[in-house]
C-alpha atoms as a PDB file:
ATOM      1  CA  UNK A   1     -56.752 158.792 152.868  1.00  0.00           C
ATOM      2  CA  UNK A   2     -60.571 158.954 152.591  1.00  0.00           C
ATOM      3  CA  UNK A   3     -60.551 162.760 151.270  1.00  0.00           C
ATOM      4  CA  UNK A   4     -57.802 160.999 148.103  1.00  0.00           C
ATOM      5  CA  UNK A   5     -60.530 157.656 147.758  1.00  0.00           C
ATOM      6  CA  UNK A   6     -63.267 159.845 147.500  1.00  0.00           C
ATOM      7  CA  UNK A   7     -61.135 162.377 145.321  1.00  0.00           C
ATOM      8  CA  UNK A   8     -60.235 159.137 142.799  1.00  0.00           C
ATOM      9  CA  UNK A   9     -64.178 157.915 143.216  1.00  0.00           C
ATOM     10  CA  UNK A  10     -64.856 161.381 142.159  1.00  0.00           C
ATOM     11  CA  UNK A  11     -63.361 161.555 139.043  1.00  0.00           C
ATOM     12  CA  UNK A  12     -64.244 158.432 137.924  1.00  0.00           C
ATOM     13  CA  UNK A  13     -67.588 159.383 137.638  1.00  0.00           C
ATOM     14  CA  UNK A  14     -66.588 162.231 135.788  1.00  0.00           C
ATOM     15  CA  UNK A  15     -64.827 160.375 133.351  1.00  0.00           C
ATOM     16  CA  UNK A  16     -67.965 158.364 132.944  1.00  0.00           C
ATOM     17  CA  UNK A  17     -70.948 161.117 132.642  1.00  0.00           C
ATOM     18  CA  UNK A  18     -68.735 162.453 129.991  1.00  0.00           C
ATOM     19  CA  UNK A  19     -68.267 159.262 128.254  1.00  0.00           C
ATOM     20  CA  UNK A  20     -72.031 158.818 128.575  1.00  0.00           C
ATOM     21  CA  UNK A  21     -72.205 162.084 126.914  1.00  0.00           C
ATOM     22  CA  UNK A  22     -70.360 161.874 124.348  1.00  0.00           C
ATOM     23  CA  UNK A  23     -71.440 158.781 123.442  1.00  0.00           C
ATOM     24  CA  UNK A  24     -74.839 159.913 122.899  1.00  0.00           C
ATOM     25  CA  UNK A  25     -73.640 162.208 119.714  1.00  0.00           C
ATOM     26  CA  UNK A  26     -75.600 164.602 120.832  1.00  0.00           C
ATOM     27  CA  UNK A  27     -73.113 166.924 122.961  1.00  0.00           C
ATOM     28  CA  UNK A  28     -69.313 166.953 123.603  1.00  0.00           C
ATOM     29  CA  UNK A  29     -67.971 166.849 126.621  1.00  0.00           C
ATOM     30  CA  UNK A  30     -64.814 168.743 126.106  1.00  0.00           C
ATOM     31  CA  UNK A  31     -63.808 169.356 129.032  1.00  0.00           C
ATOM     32  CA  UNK A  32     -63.449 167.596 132.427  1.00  0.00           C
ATOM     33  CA  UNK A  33     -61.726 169.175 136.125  1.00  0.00           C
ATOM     34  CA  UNK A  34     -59.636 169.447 137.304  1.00  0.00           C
ATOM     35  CA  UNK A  35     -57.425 169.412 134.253  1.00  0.00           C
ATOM     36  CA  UNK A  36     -55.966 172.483 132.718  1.00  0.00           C
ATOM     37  CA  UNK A  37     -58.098 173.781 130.114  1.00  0.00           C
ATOM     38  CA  UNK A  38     -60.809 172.774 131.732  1.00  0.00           C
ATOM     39  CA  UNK A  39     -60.529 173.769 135.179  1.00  0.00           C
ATOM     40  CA  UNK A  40     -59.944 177.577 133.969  1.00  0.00           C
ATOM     41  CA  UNK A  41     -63.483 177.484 132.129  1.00  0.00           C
ATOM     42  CA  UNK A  42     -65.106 175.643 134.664  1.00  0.00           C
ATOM     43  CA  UNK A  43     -64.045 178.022 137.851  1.00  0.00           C
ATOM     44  CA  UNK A  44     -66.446 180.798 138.887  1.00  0.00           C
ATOM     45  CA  UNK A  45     -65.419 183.255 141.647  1.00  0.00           C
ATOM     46  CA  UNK A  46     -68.023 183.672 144.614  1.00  0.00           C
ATOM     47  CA  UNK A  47     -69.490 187.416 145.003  1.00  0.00           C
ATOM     48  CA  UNK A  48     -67.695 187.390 148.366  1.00  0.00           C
ATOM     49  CA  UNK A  49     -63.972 187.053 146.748  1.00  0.00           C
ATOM     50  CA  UNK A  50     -61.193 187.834 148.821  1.00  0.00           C
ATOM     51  CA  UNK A  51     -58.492 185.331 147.780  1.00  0.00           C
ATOM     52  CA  UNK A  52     -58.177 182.284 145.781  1.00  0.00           C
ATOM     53  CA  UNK A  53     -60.393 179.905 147.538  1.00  0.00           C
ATOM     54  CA  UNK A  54     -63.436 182.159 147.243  1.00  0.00           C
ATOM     55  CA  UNK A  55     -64.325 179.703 144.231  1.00  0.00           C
ATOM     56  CA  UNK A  56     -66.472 177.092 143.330  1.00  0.00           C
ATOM     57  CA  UNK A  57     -65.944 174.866 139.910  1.00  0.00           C
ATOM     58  CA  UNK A  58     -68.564 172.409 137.757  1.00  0.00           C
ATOM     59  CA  UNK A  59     -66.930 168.864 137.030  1.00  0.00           C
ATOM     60  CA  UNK A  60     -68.023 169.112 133.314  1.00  0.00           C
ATOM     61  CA  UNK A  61     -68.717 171.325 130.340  1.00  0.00           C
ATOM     62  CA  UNK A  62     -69.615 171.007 126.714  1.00  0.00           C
ATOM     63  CA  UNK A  63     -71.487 171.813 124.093  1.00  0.00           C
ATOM     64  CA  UNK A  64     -74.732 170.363 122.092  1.00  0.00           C
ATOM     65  CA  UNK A  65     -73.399 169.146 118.505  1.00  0.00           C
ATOM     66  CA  UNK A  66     -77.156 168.770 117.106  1.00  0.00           C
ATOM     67  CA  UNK A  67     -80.867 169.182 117.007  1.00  0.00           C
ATOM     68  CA  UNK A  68     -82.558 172.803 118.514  1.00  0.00           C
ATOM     69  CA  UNK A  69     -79.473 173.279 121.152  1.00  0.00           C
ATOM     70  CA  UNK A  70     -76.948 172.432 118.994  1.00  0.00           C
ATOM     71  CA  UNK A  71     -73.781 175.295 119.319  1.00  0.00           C
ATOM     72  CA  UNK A  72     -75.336 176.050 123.290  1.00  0.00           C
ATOM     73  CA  UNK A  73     -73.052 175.226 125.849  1.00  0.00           C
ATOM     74  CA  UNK A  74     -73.765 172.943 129.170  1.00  0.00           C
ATOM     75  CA  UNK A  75     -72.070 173.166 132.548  1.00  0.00           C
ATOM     76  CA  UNK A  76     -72.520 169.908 134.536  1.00  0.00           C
ATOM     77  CA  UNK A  77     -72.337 168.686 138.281  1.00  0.00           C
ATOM     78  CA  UNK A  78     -71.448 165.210 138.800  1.00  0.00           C
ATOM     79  CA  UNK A  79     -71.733 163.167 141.940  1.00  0.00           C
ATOM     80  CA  UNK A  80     -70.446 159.455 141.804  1.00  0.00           C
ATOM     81  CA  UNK A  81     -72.124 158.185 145.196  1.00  0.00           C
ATOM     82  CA  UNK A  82     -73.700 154.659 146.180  1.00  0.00           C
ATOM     83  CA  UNK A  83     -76.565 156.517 148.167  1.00  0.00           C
ATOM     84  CA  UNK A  84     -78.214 159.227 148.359  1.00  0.00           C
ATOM     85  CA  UNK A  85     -76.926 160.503 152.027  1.00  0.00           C
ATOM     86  CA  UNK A  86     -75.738 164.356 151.517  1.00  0.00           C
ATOM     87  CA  UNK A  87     -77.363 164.958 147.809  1.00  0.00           C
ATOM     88  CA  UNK A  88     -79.842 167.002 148.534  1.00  0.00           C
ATOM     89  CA  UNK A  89     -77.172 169.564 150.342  1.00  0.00           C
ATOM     90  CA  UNK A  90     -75.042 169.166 147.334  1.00  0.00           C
ATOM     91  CA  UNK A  91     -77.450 169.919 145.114  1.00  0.00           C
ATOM     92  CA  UNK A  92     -78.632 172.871 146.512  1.00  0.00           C
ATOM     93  CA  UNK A  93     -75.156 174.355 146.303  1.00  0.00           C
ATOM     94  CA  UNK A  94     -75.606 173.158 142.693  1.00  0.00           C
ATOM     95  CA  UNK A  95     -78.647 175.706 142.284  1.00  0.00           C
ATOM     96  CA  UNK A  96     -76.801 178.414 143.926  1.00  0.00           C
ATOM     97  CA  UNK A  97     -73.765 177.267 141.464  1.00  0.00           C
ATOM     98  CA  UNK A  98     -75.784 177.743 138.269  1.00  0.00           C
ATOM     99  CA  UNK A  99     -77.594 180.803 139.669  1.00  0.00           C
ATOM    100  CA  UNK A 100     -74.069 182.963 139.992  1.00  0.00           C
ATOM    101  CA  UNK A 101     -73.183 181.387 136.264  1.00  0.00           C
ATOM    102  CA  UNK A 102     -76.602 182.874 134.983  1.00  0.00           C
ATOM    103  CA  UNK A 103     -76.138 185.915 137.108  1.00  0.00           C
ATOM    104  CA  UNK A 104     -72.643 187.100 135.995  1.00  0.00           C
ATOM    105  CA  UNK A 105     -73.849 185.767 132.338  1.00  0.00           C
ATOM    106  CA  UNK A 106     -71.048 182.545 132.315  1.00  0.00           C
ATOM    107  CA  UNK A 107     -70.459 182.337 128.948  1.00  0.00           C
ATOM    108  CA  UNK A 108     -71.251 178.534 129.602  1.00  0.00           C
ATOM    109  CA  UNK A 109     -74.349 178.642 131.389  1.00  0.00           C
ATOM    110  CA  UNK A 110     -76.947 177.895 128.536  1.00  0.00           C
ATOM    111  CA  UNK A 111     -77.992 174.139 129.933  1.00  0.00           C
ATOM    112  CA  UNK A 112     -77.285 172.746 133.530  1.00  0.00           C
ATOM    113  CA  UNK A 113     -76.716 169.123 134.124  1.00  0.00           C
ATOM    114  CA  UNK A 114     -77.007 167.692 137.663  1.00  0.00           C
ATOM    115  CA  UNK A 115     -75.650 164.197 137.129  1.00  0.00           C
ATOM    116  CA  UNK A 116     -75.794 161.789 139.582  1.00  0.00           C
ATOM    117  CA  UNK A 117     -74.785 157.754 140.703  1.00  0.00           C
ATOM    118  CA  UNK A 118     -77.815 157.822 143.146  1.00  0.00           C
ATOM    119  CA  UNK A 119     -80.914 159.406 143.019  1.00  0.00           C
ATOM    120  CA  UNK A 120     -82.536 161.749 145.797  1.00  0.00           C
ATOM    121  CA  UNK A 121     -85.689 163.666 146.017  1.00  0.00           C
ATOM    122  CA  UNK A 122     -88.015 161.130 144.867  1.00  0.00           C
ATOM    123  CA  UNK A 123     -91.429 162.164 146.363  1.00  0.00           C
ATOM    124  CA  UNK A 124     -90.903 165.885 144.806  1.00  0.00           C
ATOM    125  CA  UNK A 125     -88.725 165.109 141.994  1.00  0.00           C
ATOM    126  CA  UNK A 126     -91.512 167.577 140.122  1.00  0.00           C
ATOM    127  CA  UNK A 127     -90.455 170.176 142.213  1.00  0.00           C
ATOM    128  CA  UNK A 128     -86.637 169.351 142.616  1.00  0.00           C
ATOM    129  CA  UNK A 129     -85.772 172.345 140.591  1.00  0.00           C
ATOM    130  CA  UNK A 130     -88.596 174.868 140.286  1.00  0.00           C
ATOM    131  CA  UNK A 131     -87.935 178.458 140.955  1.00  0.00           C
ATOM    132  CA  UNK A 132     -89.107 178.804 144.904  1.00  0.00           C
ATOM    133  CA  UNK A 133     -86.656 175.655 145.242  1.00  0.00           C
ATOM    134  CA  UNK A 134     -83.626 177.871 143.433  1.00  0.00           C
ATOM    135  CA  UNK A 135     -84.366 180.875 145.611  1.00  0.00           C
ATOM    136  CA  UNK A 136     -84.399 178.921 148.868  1.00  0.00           C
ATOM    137  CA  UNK A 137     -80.890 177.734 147.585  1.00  0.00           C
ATOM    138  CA  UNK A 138     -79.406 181.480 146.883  1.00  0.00           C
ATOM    139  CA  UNK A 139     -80.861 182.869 150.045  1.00  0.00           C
ATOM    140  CA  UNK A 140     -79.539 179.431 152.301  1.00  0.00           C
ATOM    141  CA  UNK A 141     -77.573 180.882 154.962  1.00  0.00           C
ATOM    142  CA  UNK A 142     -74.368 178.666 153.794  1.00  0.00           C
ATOM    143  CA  UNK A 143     -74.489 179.952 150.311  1.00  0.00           C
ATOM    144  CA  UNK A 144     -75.108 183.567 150.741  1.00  0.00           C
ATOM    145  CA  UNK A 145     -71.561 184.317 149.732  1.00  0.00           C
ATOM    146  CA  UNK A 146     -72.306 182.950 146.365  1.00  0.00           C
ATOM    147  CA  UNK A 147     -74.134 185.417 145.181  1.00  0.00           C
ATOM    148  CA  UNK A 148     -73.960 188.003 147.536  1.00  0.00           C
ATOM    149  CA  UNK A 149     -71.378 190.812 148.540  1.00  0.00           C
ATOM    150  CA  UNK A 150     -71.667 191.699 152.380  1.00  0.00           C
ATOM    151  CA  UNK A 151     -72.860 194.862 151.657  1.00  0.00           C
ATOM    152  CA  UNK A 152     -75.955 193.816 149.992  1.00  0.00           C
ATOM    153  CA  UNK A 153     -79.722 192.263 151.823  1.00  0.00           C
ATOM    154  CA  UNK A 154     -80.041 189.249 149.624  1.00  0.00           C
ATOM    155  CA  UNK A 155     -83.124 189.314 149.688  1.00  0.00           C
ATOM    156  CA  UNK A 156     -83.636 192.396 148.201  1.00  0.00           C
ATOM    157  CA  UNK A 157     -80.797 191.713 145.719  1.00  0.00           C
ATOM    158  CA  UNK A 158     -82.861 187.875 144.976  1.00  0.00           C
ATOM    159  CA  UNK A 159     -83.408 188.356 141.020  1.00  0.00           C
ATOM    160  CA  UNK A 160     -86.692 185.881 140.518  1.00  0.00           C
ATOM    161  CA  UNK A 161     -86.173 186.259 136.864  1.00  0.00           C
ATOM    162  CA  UNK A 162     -82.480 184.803 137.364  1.00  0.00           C
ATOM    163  CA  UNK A 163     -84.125 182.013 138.985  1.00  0.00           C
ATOM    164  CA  UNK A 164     -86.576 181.492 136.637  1.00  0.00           C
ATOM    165  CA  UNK A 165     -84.089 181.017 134.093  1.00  0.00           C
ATOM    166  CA  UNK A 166     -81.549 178.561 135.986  1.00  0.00           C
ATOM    167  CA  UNK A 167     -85.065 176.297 136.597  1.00  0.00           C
ATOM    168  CA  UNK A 168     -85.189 176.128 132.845  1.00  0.00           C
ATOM    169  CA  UNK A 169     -82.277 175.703 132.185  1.00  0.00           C
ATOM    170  CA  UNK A 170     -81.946 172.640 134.836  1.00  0.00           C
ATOM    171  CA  UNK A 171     -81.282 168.771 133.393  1.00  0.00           C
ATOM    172  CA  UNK A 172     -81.515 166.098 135.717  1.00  0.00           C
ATOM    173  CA  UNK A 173     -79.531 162.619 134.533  1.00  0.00           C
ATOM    174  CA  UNK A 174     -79.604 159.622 136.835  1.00  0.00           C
ATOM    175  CA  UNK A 175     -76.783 157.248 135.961  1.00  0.00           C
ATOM    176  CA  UNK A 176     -75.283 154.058 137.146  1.00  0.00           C
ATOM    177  CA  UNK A 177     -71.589 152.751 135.899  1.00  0.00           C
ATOM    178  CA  UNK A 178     -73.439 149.297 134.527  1.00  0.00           C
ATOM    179  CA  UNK A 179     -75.696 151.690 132.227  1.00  0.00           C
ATOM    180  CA  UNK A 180     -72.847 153.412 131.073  1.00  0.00           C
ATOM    181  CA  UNK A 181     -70.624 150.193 130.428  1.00  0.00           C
ATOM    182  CA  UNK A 182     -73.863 147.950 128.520  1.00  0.00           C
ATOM    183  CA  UNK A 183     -76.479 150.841 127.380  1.00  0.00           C
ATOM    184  CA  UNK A 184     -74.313 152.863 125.605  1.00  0.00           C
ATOM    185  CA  UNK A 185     -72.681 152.594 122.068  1.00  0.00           C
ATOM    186  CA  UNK A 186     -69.767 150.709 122.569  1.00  0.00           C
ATOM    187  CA  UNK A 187     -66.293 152.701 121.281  1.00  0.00           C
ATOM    188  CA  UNK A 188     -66.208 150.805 117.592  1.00  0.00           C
ATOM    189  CA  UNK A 189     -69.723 152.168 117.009  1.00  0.00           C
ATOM    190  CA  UNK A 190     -69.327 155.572 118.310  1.00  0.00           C
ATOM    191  CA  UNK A 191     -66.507 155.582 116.226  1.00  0.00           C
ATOM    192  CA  UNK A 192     -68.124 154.639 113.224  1.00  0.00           C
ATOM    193  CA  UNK A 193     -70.959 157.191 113.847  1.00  0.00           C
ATOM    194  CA  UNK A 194     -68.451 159.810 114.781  1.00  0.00           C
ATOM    195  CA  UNK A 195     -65.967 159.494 111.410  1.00  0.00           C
ATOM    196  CA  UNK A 196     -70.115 159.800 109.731  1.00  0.00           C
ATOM    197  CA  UNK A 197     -70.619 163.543 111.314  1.00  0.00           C
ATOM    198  CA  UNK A 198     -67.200 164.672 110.693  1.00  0.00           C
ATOM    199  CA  UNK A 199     -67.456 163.213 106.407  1.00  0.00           C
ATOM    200  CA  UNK A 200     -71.013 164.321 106.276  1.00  0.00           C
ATOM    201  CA  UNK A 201     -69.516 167.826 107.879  1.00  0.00           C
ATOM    202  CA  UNK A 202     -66.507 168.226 105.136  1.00  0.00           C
ATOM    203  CA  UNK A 203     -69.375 167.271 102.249  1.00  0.00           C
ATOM    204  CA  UNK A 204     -71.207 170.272 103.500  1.00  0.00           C
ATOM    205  CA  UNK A 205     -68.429 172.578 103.811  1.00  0.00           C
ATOM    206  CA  UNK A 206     -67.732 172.203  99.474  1.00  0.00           C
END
């Protein structure tokens, strides 16, 4: 019963990163786990892959509608909890998520979003994502299968440049579901914005 409560809790905070999203016009958040489309673009298999639960999946993906991103894709973690209790474990399996992506070149592994309810890591949030944090990540003795085969020394196989480029690529989006619900456009004005892009679109395409 807790496993289906947090399951439920889960994906309502899915549902509302992506409605924040979206409702900043900037990106689309097409797609959302675990359904259909979705959970086929979203699923990465491990390096260690001997059946079907050798996987790990992002809640989110997209892509950036405007400005210097716009056409780059995003893959995004959500986590929809009060506090901040496990974070910091989930997000280093986040890091050693979006390290395989970048690794195996993911064709949607561009931008990173780490989007979270709670926040965690507030006396280093400067260093929260650098590149010595992503290698402590890969090389953590629980992720190892992520990115390693069992016939490899990981940390001999450890690609710094990899790293370097998941640390770039890394956003980090504290929400709450009262910011979402009062600080966003509300759905008459996105919609009225949104019917905008798509006219101003077909005027450019004559």
């Amino acid at each position: 019963m807790a496993g289906e409560t947090e399951q439920k809790k889960g994906r309502v905070g899915a549902l509302l990163a992506k409605r924040w999203l979206d409702r900043t016009t900037r990106v689309r958040a097409d797609w959302v786990n675990p359904d259909r489309v979705a959970k086929t673009k979203l699923t990465l298999e491990k390096a260690v892959y001997n059946d079907v639960q050798d996987v790990f999946s992002f809640d989110l993906g997209g892509q950036f509608r405007e400005g210097d991103y716009e056409g780059e894709n995003f893959l995004a973690e959500c986590k929809n909890y009060d506090k901040s209790s496990d974070l910091p474990k989930h997000f280093r399996a986040f890091l050693a998520h979006c390290y395989r992506a970048v690794a195996t070149k993911h064709f949607m592994a561009d931008h990173f979003f780490w989007i979270a309810f709670a926040p965690h890591g507030g006396t280093l949030w400067e260093e929260i994502a650098t590149v010595d944090k992503v290698k402590t990540a890969v090389l953590h003795k629980d992720l190892i299968d992520v990115n390693f085969t069992s016939d490899q020394t990981p940390a001999d196989a450890y690609d710094p440049d990899t790293a370097a480029l998941v640390s770039e690529r890394i956003w980090m989006l504290i929400l709450s579901e009262k910011q979402v619900d009062h600080l966003t456009l509300s759905q008459k004005h996105h919609g009225v914005i949104e019917e905008h892009i798509i006219n101003n679109a077909k005027e450019i395409e004559r």
